[in-house]
N, C-alpha and C. Protein backbone atom coordinates (compact mmCIF):
# COMPACT_ATOMS: atom_id res chain seq x y z
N UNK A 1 0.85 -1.18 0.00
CA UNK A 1 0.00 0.00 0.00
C UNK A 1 0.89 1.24 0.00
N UNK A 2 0.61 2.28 -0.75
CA UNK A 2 1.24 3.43 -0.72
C UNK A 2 0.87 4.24 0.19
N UNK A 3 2.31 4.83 1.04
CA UNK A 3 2.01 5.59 2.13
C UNK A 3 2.05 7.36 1.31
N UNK A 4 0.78 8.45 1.80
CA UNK A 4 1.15 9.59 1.46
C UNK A 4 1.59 11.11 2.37
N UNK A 5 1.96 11.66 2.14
CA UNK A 5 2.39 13.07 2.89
C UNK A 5 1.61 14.39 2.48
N UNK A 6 1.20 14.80 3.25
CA UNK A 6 1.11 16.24 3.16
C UNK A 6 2.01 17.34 3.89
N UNK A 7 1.79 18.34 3.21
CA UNK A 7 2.89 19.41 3.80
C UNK A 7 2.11 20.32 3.48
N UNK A 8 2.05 21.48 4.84
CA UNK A 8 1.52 22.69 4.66
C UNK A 8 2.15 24.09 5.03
N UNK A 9 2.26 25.13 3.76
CA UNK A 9 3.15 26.51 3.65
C UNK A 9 2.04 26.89 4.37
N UNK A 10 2.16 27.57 5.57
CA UNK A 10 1.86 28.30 6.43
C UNK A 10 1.99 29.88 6.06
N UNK A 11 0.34 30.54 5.83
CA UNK A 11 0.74 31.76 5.90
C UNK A 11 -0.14 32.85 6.62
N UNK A 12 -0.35 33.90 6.62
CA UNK A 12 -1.69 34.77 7.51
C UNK A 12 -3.06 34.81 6.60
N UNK A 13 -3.18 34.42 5.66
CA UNK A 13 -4.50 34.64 5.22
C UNK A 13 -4.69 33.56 4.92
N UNK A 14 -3.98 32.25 4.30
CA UNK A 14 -4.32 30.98 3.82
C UNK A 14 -3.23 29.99 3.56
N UNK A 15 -3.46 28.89 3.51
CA UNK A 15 -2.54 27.44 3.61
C UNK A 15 -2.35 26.55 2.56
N UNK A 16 -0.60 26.86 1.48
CA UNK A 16 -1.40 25.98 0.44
C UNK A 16 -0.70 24.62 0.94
N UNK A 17 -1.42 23.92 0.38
CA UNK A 17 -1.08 22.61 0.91
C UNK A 17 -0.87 21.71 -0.47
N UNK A 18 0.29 20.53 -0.25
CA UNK A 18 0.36 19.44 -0.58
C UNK A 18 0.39 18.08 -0.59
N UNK A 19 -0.32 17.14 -1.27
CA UNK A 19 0.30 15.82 -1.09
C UNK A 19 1.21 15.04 -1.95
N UNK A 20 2.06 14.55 -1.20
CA UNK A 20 2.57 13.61 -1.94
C UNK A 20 2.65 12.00 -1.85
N UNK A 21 3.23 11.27 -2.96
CA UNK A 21 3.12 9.89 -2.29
C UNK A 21 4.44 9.57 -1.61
N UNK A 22 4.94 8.29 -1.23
CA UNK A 22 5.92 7.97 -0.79
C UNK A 22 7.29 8.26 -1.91
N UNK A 23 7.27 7.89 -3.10
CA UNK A 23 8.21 9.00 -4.00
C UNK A 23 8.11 10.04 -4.44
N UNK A 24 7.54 11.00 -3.70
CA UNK A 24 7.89 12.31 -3.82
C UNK A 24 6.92 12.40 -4.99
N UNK A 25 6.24 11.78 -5.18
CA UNK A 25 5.54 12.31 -6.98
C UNK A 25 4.30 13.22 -6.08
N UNK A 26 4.09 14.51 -7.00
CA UNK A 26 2.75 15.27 -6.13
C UNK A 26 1.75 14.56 -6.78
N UNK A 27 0.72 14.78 -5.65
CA UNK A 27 -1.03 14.25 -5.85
C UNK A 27 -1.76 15.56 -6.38
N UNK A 28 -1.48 16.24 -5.33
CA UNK A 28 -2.96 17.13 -5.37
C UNK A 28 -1.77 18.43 -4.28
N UNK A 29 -2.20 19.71 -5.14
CA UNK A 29 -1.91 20.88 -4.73
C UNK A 29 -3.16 22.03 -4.86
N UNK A 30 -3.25 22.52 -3.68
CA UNK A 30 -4.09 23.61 -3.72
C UNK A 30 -4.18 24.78 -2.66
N UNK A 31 -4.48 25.76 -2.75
CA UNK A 31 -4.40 26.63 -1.54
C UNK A 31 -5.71 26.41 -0.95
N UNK A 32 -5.73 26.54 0.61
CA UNK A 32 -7.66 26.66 1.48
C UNK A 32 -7.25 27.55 2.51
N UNK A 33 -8.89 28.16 2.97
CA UNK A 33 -8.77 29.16 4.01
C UNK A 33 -7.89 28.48 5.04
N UNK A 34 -7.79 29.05 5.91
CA UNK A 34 -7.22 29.47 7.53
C UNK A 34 -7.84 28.10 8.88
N UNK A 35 -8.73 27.58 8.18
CA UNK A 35 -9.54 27.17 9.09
C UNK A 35 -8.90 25.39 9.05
N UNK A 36 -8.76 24.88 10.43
CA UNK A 36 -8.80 23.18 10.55
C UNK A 36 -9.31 22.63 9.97
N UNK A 37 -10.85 22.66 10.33
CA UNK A 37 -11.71 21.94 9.70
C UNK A 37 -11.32 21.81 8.03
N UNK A 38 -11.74 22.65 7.15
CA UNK A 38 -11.33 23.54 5.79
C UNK A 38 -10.36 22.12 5.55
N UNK A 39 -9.40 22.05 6.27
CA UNK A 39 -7.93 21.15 6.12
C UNK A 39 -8.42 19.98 5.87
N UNK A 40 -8.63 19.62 7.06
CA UNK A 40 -8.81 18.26 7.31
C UNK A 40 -10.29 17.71 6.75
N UNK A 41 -11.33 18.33 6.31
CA UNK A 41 -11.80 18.25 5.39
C UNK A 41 -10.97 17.52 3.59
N UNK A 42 -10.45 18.55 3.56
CA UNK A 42 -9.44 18.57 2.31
C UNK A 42 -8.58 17.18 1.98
N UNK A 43 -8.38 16.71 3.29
CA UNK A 43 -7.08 16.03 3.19
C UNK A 43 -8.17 14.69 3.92
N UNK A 44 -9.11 14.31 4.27
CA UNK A 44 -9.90 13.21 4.46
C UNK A 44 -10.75 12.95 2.81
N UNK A 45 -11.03 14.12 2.45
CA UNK A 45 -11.06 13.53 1.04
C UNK A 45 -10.53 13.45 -0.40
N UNK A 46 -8.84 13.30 -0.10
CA UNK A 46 -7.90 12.68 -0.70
C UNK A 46 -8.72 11.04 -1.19
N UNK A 47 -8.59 10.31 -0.20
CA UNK A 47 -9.57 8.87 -0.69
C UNK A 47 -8.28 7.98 0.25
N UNK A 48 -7.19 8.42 0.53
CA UNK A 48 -6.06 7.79 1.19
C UNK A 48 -5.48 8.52 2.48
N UNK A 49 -5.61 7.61 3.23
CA UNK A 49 -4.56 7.70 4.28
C UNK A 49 -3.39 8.78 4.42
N UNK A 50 -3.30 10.11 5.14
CA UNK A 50 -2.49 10.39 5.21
C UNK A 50 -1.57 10.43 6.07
N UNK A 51 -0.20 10.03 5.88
CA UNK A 51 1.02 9.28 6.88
C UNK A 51 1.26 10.46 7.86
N UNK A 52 1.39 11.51 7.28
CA UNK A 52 2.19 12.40 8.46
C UNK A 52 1.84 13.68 7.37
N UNK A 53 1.68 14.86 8.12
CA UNK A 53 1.64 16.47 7.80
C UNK A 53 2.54 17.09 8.22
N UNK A 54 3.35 17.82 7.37
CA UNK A 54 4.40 18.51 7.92
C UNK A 54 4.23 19.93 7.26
N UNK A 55 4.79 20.68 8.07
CA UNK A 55 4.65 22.38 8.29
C UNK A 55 5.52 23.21 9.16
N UNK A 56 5.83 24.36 8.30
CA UNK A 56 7.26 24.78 9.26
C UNK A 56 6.41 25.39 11.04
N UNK A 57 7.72 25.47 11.73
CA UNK A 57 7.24 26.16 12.99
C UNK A 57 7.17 27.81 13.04
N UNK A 58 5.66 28.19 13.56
CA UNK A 58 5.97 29.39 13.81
C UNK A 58 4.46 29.70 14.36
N UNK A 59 4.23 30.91 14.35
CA UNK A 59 3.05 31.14 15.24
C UNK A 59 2.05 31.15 15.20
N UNK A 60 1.35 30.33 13.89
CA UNK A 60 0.07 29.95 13.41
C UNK A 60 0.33 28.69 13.58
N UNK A 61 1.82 28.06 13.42
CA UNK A 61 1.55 26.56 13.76
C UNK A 61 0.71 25.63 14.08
N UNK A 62 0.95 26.32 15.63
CA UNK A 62 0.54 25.76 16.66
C UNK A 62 -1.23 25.70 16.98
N UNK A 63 -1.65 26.36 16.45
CA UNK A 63 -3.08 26.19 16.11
C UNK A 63 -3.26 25.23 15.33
N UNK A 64 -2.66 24.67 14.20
CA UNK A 64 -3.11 24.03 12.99
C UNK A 64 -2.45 22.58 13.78
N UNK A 65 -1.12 22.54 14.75
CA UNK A 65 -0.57 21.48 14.90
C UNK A 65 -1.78 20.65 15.87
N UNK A 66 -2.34 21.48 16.93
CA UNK A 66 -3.03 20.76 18.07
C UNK A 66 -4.57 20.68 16.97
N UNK A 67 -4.94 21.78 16.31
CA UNK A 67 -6.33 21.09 15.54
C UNK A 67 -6.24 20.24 14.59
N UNK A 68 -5.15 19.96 13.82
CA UNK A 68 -5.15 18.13 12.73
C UNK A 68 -5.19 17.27 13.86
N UNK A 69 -4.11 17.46 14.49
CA UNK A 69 -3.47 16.47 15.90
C UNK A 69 -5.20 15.84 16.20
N UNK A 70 -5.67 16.81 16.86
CA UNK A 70 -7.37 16.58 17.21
C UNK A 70 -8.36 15.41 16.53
N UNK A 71 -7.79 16.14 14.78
CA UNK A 71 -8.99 15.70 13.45
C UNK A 71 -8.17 14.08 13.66
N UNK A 72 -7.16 13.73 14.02
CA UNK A 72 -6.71 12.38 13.94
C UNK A 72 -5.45 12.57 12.97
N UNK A 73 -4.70 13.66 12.75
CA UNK A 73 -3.66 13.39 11.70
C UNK A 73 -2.16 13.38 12.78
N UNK A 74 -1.22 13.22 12.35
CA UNK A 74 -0.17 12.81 12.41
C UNK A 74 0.79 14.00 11.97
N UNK A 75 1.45 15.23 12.77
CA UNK A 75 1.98 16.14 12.32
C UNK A 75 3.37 16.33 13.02
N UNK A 76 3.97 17.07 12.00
CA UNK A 76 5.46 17.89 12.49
C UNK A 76 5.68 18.71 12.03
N UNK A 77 5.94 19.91 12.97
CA UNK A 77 6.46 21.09 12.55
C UNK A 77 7.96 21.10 12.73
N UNK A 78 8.76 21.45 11.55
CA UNK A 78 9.73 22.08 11.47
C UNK A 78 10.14 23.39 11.47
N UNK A 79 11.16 23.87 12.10
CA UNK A 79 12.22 25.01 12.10
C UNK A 79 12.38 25.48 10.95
N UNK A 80 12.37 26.12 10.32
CA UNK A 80 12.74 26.58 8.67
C UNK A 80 14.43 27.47 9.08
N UNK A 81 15.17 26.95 8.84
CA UNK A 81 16.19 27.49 8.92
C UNK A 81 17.07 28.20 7.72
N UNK A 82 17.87 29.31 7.94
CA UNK A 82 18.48 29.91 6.94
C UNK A 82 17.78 31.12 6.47
């Protein structure tokens, strides 16, 4: 079974988000509002399993980390360094 990823660019008005599969090939790219739900909506109807969400750290994070965390997803925020 193919495992997939999402990753979300974090910004103040909206989140674009991606998936990918386990080789890096993209699925599905799109920008959505601000909102959890909105997300995890989005990303429950992919049709697959998603392995883990990743998103840099910073101060919207942490809203989006504890509300997927909530919806049942699997997240990490990274440091964006440089």
């Amino acid at each position: 079974m193919m495992e997939y990823f999402a990753g979300l660019d974090v910004s103040l008005r909206s989140r674009a988000i991606c998936v990918v599969d386990a080789k890096g090939k993209v699925m599905l790219e799109m920008e959505l509002p601000c909102e959890v739900g909105d997300i995890a909506d989005y990303l429950n109807s992919f049709g697959h399993p998603i392995e883990r969400i990743g998103f840099e750290a910073g101060t919207l994070s942490q809203h989006l980390f504890y509300g997927l965390t909530s919806e049942g997803f699997d997240g990490s925020c990274q440091n964006k360094l440089g």
